[in-house]
Protein backbone atom coordinates (compact mmCIF):
# COMPACT_ATOMS: atom_id res chain seq x y z
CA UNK A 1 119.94 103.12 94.66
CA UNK A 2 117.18 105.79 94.74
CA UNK A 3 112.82 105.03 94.92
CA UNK A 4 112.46 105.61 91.49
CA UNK A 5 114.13 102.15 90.25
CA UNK A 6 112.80 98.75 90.86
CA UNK A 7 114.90 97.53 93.25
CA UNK A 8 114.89 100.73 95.18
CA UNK A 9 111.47 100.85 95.86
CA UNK A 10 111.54 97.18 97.77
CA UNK A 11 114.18 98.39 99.49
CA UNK A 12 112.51 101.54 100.78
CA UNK A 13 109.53 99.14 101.36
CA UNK A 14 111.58 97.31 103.66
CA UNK A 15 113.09 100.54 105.53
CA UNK A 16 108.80 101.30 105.94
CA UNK A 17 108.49 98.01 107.38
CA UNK A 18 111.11 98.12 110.13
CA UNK A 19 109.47 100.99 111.36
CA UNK A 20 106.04 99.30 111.35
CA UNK A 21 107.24 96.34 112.86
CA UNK A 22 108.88 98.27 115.74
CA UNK A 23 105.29 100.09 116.60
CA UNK A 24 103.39 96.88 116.73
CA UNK A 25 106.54 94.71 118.89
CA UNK A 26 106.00 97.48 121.24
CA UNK A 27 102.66 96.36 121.93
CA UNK A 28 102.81 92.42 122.43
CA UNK A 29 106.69 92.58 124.18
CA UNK A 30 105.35 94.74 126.99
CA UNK A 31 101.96 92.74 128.01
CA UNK A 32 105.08 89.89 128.67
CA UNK A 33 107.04 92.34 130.66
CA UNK A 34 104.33 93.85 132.68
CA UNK A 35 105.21 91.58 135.86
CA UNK A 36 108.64 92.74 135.67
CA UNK A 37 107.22 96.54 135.49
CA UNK A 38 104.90 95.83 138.21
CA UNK A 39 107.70 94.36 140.64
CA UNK A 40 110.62 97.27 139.74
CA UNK A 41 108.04 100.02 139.95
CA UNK A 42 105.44 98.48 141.96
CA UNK A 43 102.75 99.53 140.17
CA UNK A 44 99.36 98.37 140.57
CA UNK A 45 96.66 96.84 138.17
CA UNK A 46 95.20 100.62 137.05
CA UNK A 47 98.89 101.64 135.92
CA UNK A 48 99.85 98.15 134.69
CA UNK A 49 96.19 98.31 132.49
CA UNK A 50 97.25 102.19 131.79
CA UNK A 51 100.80 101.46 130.51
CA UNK A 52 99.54 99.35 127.86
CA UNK A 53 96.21 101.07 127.21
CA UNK A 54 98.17 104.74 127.12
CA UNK A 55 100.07 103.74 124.34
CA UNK A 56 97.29 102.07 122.42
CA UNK A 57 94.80 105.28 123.10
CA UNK A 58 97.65 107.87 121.74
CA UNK A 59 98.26 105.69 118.77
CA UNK A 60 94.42 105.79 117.78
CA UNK A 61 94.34 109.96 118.26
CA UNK A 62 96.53 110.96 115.55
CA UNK A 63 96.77 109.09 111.94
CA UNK A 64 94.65 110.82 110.61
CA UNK A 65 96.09 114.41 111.68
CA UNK A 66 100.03 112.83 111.06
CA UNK A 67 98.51 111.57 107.14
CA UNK A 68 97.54 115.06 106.67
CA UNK A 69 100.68 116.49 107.72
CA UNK A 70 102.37 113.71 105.47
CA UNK A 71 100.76 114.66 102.31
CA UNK A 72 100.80 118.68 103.27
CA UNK A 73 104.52 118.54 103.85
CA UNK A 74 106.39 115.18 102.86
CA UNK A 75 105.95 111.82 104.10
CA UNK A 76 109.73 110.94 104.60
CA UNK A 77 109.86 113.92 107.08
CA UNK A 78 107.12 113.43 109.27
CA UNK A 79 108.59 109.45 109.12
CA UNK A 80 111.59 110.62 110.25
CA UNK A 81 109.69 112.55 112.69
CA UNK A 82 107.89 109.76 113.83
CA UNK A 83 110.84 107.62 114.44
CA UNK A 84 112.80 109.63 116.04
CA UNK A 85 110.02 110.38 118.53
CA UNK A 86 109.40 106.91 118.67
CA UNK A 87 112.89 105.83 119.63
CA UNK A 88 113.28 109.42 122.28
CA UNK A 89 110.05 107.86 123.83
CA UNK A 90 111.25 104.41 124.02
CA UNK A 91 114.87 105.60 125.75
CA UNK A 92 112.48 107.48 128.30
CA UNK A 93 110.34 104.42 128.71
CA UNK A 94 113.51 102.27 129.61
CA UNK A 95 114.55 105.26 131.81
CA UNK A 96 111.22 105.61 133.79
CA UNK A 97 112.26 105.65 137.77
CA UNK A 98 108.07 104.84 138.29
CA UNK A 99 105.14 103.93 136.88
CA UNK A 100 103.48 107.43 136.23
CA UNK A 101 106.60 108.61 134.36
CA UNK A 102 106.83 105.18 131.97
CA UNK A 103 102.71 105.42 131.54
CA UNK A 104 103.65 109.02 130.24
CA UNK A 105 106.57 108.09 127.81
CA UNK A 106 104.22 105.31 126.42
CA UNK A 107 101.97 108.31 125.45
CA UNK A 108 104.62 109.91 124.01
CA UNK A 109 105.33 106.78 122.26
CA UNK A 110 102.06 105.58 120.90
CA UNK A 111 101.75 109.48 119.52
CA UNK A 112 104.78 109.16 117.25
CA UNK A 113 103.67 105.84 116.40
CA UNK A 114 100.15 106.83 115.27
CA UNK A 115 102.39 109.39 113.33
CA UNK A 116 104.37 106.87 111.33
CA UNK A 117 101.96 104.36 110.08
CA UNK A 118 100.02 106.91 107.73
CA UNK A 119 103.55 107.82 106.23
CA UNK A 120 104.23 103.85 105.50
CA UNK A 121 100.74 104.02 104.06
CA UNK A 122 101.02 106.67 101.67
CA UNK A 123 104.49 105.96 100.70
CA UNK A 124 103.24 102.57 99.41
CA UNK A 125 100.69 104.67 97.12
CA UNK A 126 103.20 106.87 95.83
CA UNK A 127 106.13 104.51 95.09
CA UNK A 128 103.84 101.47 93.86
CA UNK A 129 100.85 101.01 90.94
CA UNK A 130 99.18 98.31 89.97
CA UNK A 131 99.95 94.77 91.25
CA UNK A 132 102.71 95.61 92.96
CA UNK A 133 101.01 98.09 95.23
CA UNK A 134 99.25 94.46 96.52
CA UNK A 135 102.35 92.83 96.65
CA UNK A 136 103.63 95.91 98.75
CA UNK A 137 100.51 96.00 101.01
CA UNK A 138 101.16 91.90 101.36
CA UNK A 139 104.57 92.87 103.07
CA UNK A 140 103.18 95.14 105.06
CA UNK A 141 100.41 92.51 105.99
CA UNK A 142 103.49 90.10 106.48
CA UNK A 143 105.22 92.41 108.64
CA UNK A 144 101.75 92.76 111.28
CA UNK A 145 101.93 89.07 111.73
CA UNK A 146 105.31 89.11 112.55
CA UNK A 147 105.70 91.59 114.82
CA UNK A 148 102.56 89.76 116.60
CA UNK A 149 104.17 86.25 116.73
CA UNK A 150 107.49 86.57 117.27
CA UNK A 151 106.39 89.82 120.32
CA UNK A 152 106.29 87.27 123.23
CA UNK A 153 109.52 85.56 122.50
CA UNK A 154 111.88 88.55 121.59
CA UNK A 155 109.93 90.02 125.10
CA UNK A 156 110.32 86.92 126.92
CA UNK A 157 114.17 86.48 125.73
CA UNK A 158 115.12 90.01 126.72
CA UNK A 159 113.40 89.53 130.09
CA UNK A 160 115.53 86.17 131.08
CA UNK A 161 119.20 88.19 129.68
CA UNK A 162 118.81 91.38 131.65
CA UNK A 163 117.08 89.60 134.34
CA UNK A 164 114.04 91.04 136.33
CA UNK A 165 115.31 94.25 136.70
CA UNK A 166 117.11 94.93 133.87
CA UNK A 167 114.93 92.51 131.28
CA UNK A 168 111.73 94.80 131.07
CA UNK A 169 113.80 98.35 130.02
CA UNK A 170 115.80 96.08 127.28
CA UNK A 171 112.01 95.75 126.02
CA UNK A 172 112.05 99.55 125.32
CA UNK A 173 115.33 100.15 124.62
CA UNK A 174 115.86 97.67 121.33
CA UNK A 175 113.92 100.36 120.07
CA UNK A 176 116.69 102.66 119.75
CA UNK A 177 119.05 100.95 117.46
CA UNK A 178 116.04 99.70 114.89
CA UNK A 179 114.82 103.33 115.12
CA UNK A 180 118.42 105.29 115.01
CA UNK A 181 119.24 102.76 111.81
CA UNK A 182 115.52 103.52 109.84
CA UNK A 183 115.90 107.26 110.33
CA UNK A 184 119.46 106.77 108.36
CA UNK A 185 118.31 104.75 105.69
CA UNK A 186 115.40 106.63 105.43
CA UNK A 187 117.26 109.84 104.30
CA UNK A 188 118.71 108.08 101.64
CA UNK A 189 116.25 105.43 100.38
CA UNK A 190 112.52 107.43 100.64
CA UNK A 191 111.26 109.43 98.27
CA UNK A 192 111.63 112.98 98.92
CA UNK A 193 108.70 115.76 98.81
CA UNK A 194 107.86 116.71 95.38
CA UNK A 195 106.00 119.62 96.00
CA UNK A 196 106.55 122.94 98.33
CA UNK A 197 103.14 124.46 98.38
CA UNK A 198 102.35 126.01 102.11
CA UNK A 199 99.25 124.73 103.14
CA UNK A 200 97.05 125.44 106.11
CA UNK A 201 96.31 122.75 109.15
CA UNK A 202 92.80 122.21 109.64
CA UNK A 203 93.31 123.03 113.62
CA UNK A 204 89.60 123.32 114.25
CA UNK A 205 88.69 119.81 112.33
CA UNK A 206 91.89 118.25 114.23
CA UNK A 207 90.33 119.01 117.62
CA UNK A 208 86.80 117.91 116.43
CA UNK A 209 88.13 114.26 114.92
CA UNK A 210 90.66 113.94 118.02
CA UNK A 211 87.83 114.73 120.74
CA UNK A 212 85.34 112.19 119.25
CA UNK A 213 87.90 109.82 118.60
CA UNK A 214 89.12 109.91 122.32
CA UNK A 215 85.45 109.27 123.73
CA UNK A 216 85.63 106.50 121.64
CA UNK A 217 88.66 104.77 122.61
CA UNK A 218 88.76 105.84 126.22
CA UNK A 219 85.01 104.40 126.59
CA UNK A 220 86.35 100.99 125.55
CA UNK A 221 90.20 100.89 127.13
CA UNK A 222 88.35 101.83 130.46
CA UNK A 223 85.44 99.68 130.15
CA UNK A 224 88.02 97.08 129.11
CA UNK A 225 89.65 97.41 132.83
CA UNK A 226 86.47 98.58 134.84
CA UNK A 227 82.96 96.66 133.05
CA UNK A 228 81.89 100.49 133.84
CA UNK A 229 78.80 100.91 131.79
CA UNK A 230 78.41 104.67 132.54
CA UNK A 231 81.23 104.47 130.10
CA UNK A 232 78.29 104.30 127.34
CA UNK A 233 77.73 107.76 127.57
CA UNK A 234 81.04 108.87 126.31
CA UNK A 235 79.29 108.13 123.26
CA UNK A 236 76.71 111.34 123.51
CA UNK A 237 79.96 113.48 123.09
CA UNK A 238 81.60 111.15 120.66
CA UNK A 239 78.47 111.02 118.37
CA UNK A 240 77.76 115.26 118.69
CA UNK A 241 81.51 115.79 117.97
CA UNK A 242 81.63 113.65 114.74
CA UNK A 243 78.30 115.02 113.33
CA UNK A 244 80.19 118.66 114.18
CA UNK A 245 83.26 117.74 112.23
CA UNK A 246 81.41 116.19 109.37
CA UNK A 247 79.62 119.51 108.97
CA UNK A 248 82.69 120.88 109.07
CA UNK A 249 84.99 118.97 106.52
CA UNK A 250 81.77 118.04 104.18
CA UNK A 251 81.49 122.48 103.61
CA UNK A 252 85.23 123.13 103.84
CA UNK A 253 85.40 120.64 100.47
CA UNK A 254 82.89 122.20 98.67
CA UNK A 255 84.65 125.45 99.28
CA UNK A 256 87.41 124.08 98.06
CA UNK A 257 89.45 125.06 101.55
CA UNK A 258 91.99 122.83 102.87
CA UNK A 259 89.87 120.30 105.09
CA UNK A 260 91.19 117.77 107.66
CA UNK A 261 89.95 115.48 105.10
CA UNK A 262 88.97 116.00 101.74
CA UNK A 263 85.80 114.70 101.77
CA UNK A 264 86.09 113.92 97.73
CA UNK A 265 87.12 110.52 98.99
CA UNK A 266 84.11 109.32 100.53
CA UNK A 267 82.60 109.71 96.52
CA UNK A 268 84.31 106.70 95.37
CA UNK A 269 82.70 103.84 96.61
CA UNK A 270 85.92 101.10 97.13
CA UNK A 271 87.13 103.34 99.79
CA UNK A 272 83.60 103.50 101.41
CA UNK A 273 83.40 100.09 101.50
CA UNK A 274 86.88 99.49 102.89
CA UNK A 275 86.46 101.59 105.63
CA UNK A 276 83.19 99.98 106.58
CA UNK A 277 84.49 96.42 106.27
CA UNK A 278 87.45 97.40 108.61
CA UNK A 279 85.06 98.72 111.10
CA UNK A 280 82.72 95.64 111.25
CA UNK A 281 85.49 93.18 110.88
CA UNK A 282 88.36 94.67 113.57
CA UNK A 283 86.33 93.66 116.42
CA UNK A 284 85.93 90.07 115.83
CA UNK A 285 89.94 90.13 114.78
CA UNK A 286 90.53 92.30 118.52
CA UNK A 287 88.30 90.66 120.36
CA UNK A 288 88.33 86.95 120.17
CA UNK A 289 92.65 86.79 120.80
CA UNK A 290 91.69 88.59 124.16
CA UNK A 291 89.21 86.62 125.29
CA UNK A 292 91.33 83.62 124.55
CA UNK A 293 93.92 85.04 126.28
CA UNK A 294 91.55 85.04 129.26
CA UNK A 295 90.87 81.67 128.91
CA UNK A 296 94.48 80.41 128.33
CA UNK A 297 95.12 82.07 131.56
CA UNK A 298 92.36 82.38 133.67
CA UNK A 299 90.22 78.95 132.34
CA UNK A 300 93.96 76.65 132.20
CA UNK A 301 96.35 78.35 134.27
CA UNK A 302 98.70 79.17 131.43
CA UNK A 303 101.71 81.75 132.41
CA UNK A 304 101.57 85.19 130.23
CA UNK A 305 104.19 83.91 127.76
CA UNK A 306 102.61 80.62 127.47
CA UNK A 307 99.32 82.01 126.25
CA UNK A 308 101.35 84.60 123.98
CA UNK A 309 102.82 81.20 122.58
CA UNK A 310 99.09 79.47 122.77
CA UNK A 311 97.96 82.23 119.70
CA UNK A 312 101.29 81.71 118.31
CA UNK A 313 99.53 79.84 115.19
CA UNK A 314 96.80 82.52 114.35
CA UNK A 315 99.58 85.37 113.51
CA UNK A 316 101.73 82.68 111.23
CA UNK A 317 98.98 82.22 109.68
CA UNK A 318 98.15 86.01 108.71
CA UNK A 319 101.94 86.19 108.01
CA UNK A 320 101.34 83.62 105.30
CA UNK A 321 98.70 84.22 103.78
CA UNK A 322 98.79 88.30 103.47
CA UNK A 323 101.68 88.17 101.04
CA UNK A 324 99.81 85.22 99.12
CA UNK A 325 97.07 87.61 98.88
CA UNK A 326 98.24 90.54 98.20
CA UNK A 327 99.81 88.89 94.92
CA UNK A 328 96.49 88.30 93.63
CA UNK A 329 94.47 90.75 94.82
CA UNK A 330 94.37 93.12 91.97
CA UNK A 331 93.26 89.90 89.64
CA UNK A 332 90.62 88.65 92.55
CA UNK A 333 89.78 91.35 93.62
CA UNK A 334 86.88 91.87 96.36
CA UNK A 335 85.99 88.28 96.79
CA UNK A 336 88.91 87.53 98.18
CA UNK A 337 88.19 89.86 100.55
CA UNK A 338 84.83 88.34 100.93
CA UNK A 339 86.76 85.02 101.40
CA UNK A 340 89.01 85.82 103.90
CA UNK A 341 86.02 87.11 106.36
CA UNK A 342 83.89 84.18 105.80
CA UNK A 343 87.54 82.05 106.47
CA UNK A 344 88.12 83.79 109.90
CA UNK A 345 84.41 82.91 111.04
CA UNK A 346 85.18 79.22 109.84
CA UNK A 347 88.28 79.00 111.87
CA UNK A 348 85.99 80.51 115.08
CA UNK A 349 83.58 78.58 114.56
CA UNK A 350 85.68 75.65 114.84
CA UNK A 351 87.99 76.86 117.79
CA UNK A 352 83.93 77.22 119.72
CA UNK A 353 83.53 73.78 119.06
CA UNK A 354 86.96 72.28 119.94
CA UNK A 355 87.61 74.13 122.98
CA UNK A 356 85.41 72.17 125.29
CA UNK A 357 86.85 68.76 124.67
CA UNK A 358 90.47 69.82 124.82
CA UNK A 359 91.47 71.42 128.35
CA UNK A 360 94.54 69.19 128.81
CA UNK A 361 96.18 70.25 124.93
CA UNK A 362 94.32 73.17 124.14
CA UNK A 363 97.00 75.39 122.85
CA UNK A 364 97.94 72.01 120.33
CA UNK A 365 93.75 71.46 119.51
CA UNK A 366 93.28 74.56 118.94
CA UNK A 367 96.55 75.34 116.46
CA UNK A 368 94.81 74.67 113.33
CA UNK A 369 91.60 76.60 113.94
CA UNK A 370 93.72 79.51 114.83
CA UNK A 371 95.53 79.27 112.06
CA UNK A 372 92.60 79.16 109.62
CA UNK A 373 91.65 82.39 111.59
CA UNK A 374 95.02 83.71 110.49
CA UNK A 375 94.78 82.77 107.35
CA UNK A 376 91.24 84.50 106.69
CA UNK A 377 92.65 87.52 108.66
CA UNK A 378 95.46 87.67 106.27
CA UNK A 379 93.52 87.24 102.78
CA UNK A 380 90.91 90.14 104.19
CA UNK A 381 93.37 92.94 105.83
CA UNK A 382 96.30 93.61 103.28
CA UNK A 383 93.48 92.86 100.33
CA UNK A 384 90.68 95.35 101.83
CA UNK A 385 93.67 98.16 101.93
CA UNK A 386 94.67 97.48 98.36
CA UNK A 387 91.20 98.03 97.76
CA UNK A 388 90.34 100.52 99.57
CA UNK A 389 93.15 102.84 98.47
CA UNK A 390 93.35 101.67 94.90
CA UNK A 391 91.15 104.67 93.54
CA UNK A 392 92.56 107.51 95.87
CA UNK A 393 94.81 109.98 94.71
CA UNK A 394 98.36 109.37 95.20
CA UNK A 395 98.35 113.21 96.77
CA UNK A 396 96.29 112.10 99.37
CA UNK A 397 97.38 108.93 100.23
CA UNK A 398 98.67 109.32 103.79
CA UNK A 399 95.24 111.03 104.73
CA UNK A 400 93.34 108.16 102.95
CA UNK A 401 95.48 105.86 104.97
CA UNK A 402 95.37 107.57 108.07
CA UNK A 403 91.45 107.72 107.98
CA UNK A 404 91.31 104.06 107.07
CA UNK A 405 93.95 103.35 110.23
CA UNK A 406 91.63 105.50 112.58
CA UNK A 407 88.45 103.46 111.87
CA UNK A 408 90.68 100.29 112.23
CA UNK A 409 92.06 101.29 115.50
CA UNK A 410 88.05 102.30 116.41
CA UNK A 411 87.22 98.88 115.70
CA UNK A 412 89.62 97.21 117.49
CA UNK A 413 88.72 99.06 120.99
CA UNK A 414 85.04 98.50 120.30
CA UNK A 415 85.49 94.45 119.83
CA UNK A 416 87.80 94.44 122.75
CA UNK A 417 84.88 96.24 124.84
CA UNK A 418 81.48 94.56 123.46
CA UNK A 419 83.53 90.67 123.04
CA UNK A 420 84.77 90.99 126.06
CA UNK A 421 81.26 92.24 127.80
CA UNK A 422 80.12 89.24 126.35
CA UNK A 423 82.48 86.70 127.70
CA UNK A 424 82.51 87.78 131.37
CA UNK A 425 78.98 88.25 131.24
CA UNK A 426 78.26 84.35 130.17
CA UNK A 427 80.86 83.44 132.64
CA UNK A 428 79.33 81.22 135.28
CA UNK A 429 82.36 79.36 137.43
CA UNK A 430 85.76 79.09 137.58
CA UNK A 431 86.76 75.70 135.92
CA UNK A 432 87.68 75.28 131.98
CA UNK A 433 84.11 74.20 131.52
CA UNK A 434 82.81 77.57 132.29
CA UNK A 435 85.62 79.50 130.28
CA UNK A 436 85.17 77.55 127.45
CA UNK A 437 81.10 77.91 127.31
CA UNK A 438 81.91 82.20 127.89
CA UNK A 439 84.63 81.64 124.80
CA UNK A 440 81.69 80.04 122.84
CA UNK A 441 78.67 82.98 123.65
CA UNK A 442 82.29 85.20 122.71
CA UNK A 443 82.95 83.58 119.58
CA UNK A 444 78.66 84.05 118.52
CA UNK A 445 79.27 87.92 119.32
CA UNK A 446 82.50 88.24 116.76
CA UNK A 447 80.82 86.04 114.39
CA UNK A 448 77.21 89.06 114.06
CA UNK A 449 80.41 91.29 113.47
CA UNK A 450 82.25 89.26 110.76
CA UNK A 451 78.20 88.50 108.90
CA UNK A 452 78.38 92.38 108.79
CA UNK A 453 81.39 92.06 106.91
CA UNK A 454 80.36 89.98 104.67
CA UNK A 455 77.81 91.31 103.64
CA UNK A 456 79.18 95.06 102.98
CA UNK A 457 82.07 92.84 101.10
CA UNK A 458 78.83 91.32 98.62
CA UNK A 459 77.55 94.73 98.18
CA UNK A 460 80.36 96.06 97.11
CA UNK A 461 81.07 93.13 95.12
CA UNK A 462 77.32 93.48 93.32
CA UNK A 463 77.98 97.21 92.96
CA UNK A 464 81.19 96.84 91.08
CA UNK A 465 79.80 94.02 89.19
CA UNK A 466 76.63 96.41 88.05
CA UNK A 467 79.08 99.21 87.19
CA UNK A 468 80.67 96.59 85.25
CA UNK A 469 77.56 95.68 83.58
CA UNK A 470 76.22 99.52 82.22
């Protein structure tokens, strides 16, 4: 069975999504075992916040970088590379004697994980066209609300077999097998480089994108812990260092060097517009399933695993839906993207209103508002990537996928930062009352987000439409 047949290619699909799946468990199973950490390391709120926020700031600093190195010099190696250093990290993570060591193999972990996702990205592009590339990008949509449902429970099982002190490193290690097992199958099933053309890394424009990226994303994991707002001017840096490597990239491409990123793809206009929908809409999808993790717990008393359990509805519904849409996506087309957005905002909308009058059954009232939430997340993410990507080069897929990943991952940290400024800032009390009036000001924030979406979904709509027209 080889990539180039039809029932290959699934299969190879499937050896993508195991990989995928592990990166994103990693992130859900360890906020359930980080009482477990704190108690066997005794490690305080800063390295708890750290151990999770390490791996999610190292994940953010390299897809780009790792899609460049994908297309430069084959994706199934720097996958294997990825996994490997994935599942090394994860044996050092169950290893860690203390907290500074295990906050330092999560680094190590979320780098090799930024590294694989661009690979899974680009590999879809070059073993897919057409419909099935949305079919493919549905799995791959299936496989993110998996891996965020069925986190708590797999991390919540572990912890009760191996116990308290045992239970949190089987979290890390489960990673080995799944990651010893892709790296096989990988060899055999991927598709293997097709070109061996040396090609120069872009150092200077790696150090430029990684700098700006990391005032980014440190400004909002920190502000995220500490409501610091001399945090803000992280930006300053952020802002000179991306006009710098714009300069940069936008002359190395009309030299026709070897940029970071070939700036030919911000001329076609689907990719534009995905990129800018994933950056308005990622922060409504980040930051309204933290704040209602605050509320579960801090508003209702809920235990860790019972608020993990609370959201439980929201990811099966982005498991359902994704594949459903990525099906039709190539006959829809960008209203469904428009659909989904305008969805999600029902289904907050809705959870705003219901919240109040259900303090008692809240995790039950609020199932089927959370699951319309899913279901618009699902019909917009795994649709918007079809889109986005359906013009670009197969060549450069993994960059195109990497650069697409890195404004996700931006959007993500700056809804968890401004969403979450704006619930503890209308927070007035302790009772459910007052958590469910902050969820409601939270729920107004991530809905000015998700108009923005909207509306560069219509405009891109209009413009295709136009195009259509001439």
């Amino acid at each position: 069975m080889t990539p180039d047949d039809g029932r290959g290619r699934w299969v190879a699909l499937i050896v993508c999504s195991s990989a995928m799946f592990m990166t994103l468990l990693d992130v859900s199973v360890t906020n359930v075992a980080l009482p477990s950490i704190s108690n066997a390391t005794h490690a305080g709120n800063s390295e708890l916040q750290w151990i999770v926020s390490g791996y999610t700031l190292a994940f953010g600093l390299v897809p780009v970088l790792g899609g460049k190195l994908g297309d430069d010099h084959g994706r199934r190696v720097m996958f294997q590379v990825g996994v490997g250093g994935f599942a090394t990290a994860s044996l050092l993570s169950g290893l860690a004697p203390t907290a500074l060591v295990l906050i330092g193999a999560r680094v190590i972990q979320g780098l090799f994980g930024g590294l694989i996702n661009p690979q899974v990205s680009g590999l879809v592009q070059q073993m897919f066209r057409g419909a099935e590339r949305g079919r493919a990008f549905g799995v791959l949509g299936t496989t993110v609300g998996l891996g965020t449902a069925i986190g708590p429970v797999v991390g919540g099982l572990l912890i009760a077999l191996g116990g308290p002190h045992l239970g949190w490193r089987l979290v890390f290690y489960i990673n080995i097998p799944i990651g010893l097992a892709v790296m096989v199958l990988a060899r055999r099933l991927l598709p293997a480089p097709t070109e061996s053309i040396r090609h120069r890394l872009d150092i200077v424009g790696a150090a430029l994108l990684g700098g700006a990226t990391f005032c980014i994303l440190f400004a909002c994991v920190e502000y995220d812990a500490l409501h610091d707002a001399r945090l803000a001017w992280l930006g300053v840096p952020a802002l000179v260092l991306f006009v710098l490597f714009y300069r940069r990239e936008r002359r190395m491409t009309d030299e026709r060097r070897e940029p970071l990123v070939d700036f030919r793809l911000f001329r076609r206009p689907s990719y534009v517009a995905g990129i800018t929908l994933a950056l308005t809409f990622f922060p409504a999808m980040a930051g309204l399933p933290l704040v209602l993790a605050i509320y579960y717990q801090r508003g209702l008393g809920y235990t860790a695993l019972q608020s993990a359990l609370g959201v439980t509805a929201f990811a099966v519904g982005s498991a359902i839906s994704a594949p459903l849409a990525g099906r039709v996506v190539t006959r829809v087309g960008r209203p469904l993207v428009v659909g989904g957005a305008i969805t999600f905002g029902i289904g907050a909308v809705a959870l705003a209103l219901i919240a109040p009058h259900a303090p008692n059954h809240a995790a039950l009232a609020l199932a089927v508002p959370l699951f319309v939430m899913g279901c618009g997340q699902g019909a917009l993410i795994t649709p918007n990537q079809t889109l986005a990507l359906m013009d670009v080069d197969p060549l450069m897929g993994s960059t195109a996928g990497g650069v697409l990943q890195t404004g996700q991952r931006i959007g993500l940290a700056i809804g968890q930062a401004v969403i979450g400024t704006v619930f503890f800032n209308s927070l007035r009390g302790t009772g459910p009352e007052a958590y469910a009036t902050a969820l409601r000001h939270a729920v107004v924030a991530a809905i000015c987000f998700i108009t923005l979406a909207v509306a560069i979904g219509v405009h891109d709509l209009l413009r295709a439409r136009r195009r259509t027209l001439v």
